[in-house]
PDB file of N, CA and C in Angstrom:
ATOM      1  N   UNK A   1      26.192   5.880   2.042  1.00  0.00           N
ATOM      2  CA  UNK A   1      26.127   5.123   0.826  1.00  0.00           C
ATOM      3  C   UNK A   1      25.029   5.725  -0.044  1.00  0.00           C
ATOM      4  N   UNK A   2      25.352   5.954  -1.570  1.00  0.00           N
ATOM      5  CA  UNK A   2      24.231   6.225  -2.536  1.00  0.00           C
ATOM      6  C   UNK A   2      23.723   5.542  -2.638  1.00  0.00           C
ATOM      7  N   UNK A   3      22.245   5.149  -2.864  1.00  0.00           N
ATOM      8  CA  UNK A   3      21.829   3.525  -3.342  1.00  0.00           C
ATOM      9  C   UNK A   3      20.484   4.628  -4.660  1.00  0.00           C
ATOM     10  N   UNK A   4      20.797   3.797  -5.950  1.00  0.00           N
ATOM     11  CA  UNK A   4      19.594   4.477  -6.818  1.00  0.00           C
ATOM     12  C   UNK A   4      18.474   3.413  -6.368  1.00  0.00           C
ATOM     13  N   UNK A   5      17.354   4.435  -6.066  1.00  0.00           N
ATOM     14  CA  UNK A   5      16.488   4.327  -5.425  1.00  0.00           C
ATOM     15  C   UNK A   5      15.397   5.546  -5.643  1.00  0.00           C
ATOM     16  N   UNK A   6      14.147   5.321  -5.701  1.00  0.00           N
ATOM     17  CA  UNK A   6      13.516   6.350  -6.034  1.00  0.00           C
ATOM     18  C   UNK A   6      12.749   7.277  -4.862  1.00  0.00           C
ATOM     19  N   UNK A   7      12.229   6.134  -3.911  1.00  0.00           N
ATOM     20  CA  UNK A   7      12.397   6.717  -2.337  1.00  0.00           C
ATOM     21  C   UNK A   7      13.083   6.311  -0.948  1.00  0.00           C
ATOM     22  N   UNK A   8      12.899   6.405  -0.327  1.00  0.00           N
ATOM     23  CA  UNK A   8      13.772   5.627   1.239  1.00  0.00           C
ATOM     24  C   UNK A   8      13.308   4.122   1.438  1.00  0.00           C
ATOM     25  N   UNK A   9      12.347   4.028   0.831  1.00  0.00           N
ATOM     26  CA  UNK A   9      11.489   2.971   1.248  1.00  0.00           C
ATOM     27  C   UNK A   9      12.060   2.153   0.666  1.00  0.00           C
ATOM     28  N   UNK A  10      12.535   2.524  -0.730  1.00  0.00           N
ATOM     29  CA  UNK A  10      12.566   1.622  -1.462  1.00  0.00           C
ATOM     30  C   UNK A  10      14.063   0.614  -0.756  1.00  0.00           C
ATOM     31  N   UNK A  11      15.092   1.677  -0.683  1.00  0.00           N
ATOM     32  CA  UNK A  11      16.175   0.924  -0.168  1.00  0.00           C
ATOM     33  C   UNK A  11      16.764  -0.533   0.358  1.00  0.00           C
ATOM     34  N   UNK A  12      15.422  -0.976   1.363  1.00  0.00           N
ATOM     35  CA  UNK A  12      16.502  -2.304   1.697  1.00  0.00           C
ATOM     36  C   UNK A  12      15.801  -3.071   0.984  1.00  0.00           C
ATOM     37  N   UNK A  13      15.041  -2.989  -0.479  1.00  0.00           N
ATOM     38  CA  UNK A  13      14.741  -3.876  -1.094  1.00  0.00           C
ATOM     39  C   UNK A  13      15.597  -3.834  -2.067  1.00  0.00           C
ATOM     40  N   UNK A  14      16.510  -2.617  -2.437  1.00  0.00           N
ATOM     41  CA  UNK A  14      17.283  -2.779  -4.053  1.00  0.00           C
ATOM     42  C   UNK A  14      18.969  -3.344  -3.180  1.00  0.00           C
ATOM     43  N   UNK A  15      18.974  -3.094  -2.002  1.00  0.00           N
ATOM     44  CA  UNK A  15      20.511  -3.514  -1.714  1.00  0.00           C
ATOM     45  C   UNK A  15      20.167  -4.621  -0.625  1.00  0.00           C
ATOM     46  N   UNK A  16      19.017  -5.481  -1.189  1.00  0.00           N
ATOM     47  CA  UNK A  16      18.629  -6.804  -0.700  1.00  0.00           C
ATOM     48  C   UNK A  16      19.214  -6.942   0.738  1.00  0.00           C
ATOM     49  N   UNK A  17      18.868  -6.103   1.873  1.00  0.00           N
ATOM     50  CA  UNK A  17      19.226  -6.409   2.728  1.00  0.00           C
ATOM     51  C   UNK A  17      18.044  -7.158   3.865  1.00  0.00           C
ATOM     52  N   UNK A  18      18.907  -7.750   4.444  1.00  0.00           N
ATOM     53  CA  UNK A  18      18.751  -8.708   5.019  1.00  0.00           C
ATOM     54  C   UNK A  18      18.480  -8.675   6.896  1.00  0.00           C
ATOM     55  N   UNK A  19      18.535  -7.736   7.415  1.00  0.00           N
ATOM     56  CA  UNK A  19      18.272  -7.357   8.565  1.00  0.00           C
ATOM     57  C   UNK A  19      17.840  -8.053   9.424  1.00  0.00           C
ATOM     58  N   UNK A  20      16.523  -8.559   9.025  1.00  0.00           N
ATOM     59  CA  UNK A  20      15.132  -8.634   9.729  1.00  0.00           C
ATOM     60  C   UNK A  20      15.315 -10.727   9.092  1.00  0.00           C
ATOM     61  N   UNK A  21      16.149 -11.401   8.881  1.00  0.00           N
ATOM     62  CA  UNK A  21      16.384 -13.130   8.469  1.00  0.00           C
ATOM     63  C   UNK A  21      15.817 -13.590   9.856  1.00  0.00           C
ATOM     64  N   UNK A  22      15.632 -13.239  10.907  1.00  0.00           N
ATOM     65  CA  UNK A  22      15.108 -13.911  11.843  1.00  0.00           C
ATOM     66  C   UNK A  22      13.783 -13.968  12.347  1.00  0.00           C
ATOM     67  N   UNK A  23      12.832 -13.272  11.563  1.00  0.00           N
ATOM     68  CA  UNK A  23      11.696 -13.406  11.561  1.00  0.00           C
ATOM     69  C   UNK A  23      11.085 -13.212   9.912  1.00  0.00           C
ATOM     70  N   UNK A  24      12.057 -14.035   9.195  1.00  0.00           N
ATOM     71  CA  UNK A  24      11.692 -14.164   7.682  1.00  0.00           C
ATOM     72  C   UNK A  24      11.290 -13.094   7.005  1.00  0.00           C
ATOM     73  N   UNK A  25      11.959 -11.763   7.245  1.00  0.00           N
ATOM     74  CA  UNK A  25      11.325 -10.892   6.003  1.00  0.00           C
ATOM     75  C   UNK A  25      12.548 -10.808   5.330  1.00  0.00           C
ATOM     76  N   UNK A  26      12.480 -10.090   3.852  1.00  0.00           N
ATOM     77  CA  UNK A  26      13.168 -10.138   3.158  1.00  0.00           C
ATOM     78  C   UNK A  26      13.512  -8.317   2.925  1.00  0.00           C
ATOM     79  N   UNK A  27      14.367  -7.829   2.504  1.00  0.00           N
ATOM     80  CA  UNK A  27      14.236  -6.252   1.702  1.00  0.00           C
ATOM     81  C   UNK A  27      13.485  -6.064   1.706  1.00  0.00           C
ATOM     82  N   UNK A  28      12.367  -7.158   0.502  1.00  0.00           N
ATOM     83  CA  UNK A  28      11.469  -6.213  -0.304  1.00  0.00           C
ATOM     84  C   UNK A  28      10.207  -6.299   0.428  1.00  0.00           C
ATOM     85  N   UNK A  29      10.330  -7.536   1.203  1.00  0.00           N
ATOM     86  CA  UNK A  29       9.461  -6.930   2.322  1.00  0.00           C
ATOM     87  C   UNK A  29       9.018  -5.884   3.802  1.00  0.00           C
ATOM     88  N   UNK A  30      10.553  -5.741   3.688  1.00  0.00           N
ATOM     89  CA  UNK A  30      10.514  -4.574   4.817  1.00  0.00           C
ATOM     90  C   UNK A  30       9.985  -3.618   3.901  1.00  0.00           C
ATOM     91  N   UNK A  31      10.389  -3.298   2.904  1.00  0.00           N
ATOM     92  CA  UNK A  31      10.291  -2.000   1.440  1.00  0.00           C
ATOM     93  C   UNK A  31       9.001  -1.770   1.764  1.00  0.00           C
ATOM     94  N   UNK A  32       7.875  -2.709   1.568  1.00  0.00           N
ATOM     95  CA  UNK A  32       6.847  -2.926   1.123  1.00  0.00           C
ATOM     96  C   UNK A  32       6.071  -2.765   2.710  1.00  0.00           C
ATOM     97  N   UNK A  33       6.315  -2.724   3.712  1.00  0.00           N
ATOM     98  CA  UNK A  33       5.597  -2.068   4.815  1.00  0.00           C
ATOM     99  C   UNK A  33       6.702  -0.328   4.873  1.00  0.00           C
ATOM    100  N   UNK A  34       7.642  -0.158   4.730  1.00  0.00           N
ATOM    101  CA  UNK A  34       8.288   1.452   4.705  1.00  0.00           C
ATOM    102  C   UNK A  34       7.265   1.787   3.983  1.00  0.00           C
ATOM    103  N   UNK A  35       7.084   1.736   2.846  1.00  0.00           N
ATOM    104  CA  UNK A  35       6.514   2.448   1.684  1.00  0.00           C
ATOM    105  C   UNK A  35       4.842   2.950   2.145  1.00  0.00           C
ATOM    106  N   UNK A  36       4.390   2.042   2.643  1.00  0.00           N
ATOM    107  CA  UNK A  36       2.780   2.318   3.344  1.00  0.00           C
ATOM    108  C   UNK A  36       3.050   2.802   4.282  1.00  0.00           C
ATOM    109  N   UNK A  37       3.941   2.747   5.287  1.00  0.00           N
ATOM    110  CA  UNK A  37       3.798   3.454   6.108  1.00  0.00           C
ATOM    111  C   UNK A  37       4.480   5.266   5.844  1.00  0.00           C
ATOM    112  N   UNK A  38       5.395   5.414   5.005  1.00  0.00           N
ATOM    113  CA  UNK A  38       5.703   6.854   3.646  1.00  0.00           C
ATOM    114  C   UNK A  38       4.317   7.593   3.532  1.00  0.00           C
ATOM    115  N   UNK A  39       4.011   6.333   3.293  1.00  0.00           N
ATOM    116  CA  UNK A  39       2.333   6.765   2.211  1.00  0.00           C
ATOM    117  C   UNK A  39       1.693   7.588   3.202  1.00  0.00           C
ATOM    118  N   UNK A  40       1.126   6.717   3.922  1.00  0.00           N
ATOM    119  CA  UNK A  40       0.042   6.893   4.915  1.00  0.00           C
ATOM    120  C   UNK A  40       0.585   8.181   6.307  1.00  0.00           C
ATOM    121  N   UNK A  41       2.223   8.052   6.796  1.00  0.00           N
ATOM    122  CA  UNK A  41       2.208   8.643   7.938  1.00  0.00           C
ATOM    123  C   UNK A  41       3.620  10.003   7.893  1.00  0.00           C
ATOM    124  N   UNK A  42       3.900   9.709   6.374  1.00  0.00           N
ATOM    125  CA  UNK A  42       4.563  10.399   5.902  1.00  0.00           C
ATOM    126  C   UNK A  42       6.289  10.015   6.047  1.00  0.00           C
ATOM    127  N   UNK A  43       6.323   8.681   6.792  1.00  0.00           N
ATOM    128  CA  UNK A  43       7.484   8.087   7.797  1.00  0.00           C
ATOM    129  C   UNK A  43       8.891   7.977   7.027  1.00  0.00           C
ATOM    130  N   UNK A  44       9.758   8.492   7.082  1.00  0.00           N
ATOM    131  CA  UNK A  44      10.977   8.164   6.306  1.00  0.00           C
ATOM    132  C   UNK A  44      12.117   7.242   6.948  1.00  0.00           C
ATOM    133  N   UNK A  45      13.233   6.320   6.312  1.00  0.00           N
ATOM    134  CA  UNK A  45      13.649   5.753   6.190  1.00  0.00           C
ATOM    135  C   UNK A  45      15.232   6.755   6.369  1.00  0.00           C
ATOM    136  N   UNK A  46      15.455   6.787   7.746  1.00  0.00           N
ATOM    137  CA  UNK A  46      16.871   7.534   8.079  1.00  0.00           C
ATOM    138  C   UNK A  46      18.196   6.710   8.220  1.00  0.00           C
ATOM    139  N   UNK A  47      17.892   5.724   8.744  1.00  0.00           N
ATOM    140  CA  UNK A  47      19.356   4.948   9.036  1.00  0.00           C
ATOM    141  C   UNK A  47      19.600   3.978   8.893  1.00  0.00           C
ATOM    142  N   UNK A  48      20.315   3.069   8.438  1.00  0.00           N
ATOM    143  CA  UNK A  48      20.122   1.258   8.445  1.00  0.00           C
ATOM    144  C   UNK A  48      21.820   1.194   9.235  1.00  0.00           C
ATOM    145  N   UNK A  49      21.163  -0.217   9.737  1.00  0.00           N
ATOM    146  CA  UNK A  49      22.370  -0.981  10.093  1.00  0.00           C
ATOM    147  C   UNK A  49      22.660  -2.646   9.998  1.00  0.00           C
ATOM    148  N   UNK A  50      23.372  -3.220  10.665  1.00  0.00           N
ATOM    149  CA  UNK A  50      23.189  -4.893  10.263  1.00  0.00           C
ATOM    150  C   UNK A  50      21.745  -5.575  10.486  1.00  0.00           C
ATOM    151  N   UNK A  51      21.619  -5.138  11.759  1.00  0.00           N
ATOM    152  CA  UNK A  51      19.615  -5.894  11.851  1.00  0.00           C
ATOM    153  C   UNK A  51      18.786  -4.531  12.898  1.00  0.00           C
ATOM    154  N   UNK A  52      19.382  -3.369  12.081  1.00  0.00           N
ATOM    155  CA  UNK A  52      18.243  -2.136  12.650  1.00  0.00           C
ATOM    156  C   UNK A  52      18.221  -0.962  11.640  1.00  0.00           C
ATOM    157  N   UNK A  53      16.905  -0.600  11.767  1.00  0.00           N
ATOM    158  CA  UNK A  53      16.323   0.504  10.798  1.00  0.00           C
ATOM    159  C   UNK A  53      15.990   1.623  11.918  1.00  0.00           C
ATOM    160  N   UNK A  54      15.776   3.038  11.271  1.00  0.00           N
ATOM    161  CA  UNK A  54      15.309   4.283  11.704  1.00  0.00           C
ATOM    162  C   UNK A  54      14.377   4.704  11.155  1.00  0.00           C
ATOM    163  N   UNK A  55      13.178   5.123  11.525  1.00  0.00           N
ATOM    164  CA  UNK A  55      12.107   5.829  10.634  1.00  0.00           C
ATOM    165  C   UNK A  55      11.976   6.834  11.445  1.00  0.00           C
ATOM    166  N   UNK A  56      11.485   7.956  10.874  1.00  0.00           N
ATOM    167  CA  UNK A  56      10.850   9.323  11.402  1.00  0.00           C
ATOM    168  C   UNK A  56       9.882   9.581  10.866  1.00  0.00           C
ATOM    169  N   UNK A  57       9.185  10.671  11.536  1.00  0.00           N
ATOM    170  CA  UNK A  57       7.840  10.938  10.551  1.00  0.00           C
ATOM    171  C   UNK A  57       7.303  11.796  11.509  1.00  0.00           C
ATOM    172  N   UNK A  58       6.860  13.095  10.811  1.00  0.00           N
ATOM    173  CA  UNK A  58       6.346  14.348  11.700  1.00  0.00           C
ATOM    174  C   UNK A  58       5.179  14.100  10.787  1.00  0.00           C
ATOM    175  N   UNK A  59       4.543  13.371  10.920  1.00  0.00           N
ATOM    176  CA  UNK A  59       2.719  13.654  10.110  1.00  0.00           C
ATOM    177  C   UNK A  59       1.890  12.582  10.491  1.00  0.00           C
ATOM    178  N   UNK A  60       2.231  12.713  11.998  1.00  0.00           N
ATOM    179  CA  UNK A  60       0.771  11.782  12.666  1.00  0.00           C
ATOM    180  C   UNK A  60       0.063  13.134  13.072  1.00  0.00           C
ATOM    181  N   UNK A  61      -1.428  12.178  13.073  1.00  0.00           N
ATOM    182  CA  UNK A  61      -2.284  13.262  13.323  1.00  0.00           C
ATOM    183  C   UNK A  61      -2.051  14.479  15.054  1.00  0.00           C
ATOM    184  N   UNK A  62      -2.002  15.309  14.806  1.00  0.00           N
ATOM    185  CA  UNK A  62      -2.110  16.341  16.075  1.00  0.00           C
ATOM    186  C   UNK A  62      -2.836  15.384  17.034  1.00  0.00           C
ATOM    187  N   UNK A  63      -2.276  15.641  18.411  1.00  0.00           N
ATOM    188  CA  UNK A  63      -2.618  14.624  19.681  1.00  0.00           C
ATOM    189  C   UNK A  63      -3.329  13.495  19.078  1.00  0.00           C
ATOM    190  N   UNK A  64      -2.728  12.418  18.386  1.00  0.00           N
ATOM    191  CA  UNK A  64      -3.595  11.239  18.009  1.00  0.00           C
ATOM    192  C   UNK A  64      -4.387  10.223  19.549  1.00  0.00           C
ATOM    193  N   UNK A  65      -5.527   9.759  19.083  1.00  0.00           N
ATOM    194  CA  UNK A  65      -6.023   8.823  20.003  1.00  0.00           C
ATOM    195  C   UNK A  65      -5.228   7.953  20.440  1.00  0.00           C
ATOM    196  N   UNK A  66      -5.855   7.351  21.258  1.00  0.00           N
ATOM    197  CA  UNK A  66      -5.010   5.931  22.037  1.00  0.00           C
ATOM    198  C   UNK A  66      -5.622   4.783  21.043  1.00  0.00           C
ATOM    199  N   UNK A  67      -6.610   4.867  20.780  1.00  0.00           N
ATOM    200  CA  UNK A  67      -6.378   3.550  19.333  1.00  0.00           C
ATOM    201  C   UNK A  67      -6.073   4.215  18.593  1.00  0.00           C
ATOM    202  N   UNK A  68      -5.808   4.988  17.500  1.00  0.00           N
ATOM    203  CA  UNK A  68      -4.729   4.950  16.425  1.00  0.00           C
ATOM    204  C   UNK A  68      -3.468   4.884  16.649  1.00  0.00           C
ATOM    205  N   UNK A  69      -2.872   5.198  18.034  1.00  0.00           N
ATOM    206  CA  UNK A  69      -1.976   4.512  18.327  1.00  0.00           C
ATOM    207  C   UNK A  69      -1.621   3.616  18.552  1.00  0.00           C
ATOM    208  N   UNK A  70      -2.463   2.453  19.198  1.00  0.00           N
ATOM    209  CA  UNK A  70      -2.717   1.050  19.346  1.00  0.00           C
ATOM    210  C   UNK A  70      -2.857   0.324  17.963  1.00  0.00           C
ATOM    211  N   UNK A  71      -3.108   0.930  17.024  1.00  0.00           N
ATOM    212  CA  UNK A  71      -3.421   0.283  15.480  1.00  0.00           C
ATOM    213  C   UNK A  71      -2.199   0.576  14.954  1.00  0.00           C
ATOM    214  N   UNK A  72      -1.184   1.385  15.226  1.00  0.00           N
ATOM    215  CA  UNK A  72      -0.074   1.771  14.747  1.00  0.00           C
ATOM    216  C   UNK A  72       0.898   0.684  15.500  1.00  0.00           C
ATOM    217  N   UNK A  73       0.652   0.402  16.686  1.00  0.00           N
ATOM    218  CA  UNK A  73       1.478  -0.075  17.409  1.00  0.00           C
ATOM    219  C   UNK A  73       1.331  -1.562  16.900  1.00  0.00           C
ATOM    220  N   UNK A  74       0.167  -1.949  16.514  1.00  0.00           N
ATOM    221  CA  UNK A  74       0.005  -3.436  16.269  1.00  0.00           C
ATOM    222  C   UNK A  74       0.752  -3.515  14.877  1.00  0.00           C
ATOM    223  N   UNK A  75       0.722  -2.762  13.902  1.00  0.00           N
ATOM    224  CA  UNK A  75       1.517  -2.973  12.842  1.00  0.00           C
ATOM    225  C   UNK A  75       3.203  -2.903  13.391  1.00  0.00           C
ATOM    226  N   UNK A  76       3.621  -2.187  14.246  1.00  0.00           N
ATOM    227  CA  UNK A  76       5.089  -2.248  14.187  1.00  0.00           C
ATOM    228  C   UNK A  76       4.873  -3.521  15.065  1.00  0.00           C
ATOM    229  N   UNK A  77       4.442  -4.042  15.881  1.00  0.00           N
ATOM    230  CA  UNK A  77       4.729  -5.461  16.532  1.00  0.00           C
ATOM    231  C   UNK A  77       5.168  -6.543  15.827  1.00  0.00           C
ATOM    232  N   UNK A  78       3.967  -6.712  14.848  1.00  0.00           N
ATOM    233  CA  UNK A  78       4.080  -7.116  13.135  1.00  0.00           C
ATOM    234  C   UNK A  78       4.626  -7.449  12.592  1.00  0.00           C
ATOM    235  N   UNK A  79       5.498  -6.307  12.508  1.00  0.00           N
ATOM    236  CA  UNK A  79       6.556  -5.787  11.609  1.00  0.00           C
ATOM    237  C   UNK A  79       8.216  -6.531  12.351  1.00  0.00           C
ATOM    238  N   UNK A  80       8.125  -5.733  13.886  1.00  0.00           N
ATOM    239  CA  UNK A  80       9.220  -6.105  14.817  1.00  0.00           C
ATOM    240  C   UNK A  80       9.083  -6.253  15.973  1.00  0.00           C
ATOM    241  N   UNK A  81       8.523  -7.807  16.444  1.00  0.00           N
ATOM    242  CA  UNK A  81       7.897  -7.876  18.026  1.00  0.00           C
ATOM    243  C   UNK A  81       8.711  -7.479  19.092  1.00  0.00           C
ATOM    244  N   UNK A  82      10.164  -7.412  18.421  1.00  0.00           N
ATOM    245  CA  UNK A  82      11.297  -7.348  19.440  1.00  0.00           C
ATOM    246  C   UNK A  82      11.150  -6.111  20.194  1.00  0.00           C
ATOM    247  N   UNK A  83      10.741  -5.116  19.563  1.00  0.00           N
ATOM    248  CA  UNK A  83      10.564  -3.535  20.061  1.00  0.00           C
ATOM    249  C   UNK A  83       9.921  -3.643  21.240  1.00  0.00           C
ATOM    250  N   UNK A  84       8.684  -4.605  21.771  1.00  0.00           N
ATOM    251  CA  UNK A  84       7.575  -4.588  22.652  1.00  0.00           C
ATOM    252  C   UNK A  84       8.158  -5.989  23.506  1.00  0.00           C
ATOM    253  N   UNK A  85       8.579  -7.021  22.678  1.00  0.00           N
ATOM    254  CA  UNK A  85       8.985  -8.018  23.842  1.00  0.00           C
ATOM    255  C   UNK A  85      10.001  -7.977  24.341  1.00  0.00           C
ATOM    256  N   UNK A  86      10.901  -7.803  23.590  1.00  0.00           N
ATOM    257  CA  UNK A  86      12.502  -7.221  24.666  1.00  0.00           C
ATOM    258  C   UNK A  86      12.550  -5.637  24.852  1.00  0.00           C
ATOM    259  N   UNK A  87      11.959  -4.894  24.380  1.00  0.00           N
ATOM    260  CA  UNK A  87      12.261  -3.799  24.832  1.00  0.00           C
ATOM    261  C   UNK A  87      11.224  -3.028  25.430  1.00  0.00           C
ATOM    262  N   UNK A  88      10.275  -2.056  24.629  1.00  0.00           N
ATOM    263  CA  UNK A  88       9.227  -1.386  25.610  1.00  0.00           C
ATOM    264  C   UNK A  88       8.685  -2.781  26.400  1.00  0.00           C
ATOM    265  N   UNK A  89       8.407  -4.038  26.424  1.00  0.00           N
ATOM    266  CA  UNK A  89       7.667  -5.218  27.364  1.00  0.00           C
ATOM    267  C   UNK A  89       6.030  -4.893  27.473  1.00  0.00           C
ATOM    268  N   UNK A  90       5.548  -3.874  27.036  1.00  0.00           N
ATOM    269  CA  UNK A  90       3.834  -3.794  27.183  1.00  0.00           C
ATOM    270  C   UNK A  90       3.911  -3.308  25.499  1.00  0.00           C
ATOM    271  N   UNK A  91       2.956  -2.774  25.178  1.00  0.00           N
ATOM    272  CA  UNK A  91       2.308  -1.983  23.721  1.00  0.00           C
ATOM    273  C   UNK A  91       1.956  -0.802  24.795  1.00  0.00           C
ATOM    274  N   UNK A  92       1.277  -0.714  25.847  1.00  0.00           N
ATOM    275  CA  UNK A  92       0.920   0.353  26.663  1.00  0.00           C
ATOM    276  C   UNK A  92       2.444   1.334  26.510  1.00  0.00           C
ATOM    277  N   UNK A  93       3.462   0.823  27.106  1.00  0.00           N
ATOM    278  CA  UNK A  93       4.523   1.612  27.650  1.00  0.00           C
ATOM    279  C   UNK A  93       5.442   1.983  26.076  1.00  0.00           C
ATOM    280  N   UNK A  94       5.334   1.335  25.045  1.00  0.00           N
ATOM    281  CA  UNK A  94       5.646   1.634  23.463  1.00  0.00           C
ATOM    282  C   UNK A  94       5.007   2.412  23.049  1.00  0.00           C
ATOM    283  N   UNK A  95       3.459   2.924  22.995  1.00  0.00           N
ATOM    284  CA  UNK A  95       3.264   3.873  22.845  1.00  0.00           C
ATOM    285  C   UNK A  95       3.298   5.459  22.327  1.00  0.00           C
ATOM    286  N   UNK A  96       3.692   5.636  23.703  1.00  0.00           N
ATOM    287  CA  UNK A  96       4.749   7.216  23.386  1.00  0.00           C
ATOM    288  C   UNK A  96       6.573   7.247  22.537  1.00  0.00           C
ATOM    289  N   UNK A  97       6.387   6.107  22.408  1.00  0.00           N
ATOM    290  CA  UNK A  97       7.494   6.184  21.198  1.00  0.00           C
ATOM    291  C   UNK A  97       6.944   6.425  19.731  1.00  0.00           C
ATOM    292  N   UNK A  98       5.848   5.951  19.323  1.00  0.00           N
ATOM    293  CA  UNK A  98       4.946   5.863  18.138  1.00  0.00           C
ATOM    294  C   UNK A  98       4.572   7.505  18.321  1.00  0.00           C
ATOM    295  N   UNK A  99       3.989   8.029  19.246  1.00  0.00           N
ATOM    296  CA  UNK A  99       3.845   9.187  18.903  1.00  0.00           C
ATOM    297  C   UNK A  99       4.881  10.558  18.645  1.00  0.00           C
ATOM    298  N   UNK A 100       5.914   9.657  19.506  1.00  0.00           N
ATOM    299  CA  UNK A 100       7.162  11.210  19.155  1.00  0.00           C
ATOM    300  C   UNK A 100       7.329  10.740  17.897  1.00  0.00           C
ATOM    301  N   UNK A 101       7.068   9.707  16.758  1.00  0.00           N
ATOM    302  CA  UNK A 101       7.644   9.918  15.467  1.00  0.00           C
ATOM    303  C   UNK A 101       8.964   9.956  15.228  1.00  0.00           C
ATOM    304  N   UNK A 102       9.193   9.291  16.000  1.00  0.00           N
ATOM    305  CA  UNK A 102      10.931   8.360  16.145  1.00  0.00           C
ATOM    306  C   UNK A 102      11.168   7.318  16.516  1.00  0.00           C
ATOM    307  N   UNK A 103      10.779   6.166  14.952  1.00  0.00           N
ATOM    308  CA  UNK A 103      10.730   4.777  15.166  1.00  0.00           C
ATOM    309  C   UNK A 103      11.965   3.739  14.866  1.00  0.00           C
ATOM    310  N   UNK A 104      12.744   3.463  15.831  1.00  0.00           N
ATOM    311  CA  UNK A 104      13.581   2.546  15.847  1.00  0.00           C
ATOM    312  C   UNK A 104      13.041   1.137  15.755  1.00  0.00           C
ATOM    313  N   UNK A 105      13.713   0.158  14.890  1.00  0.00           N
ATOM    314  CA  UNK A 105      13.654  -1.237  15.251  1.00  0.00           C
ATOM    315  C   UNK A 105      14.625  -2.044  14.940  1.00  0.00           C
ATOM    316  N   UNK A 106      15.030  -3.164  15.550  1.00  0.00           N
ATOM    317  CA  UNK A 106      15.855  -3.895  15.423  1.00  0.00           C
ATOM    318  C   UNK A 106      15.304  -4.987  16.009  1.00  0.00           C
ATOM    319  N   UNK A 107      15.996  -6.334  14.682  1.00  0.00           N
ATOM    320  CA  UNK A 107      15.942  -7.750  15.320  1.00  0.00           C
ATOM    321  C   UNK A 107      17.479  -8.234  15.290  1.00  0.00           C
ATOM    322  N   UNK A 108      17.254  -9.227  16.283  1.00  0.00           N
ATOM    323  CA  UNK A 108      18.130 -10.267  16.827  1.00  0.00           C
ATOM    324  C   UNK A 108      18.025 -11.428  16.738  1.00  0.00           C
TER     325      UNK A 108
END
């Protein structure tokens, strides 16, 4: 799908999607954490589906620490607890997903 849009981020805020209704965010609020996280980690916006997104991003720092990963990790919890409570089950064992820079999430 084309969507005019000026970056990835912007996306599930202009085609008001709705994904994430079960823990009250809206588009423009998912938009509005994509976009900082664009900013800051360089992260793009690859795939959508009914209640899951794809981000990538090759511009975390070279071997990052275990807290900036832990500070990264607390924002996607945040964002989508489901990633850590139904799926990785620790922030320890989620982790090494944050660092390969291939961030899936989905709610239910």
């Amino acid at each position: 799908m084309l969507v005019p849009a000026m970056r990835p981020a912007d996306v599930p805020w202009v085609i008001g999607w709705s994904g994430a209704c079960n823990l009250s965010l809206s588009g423009a609020d998912i938009s509005s954490v994509l976009r900082s996280w664009e900013d800051r980690f360089g992260a793009v916006l690859t795939s959508m589906g009914f209640d899951e997104l794809l981000v990538v991003t090759d511009s975390l720092p070279t071997r990052p620490d275990v807290r900036q990963l832990e500070a990264i990790g607390a924002e996607h919890y945040a964002f989508c607890p489901d990633n850590i409570d139904q799926g990785a089950e620790s922030m320890k064992a989620y982790l090494p997903q944050i660092e390969r820079g291939r961030w899936p999430f989905w709610w239910d």
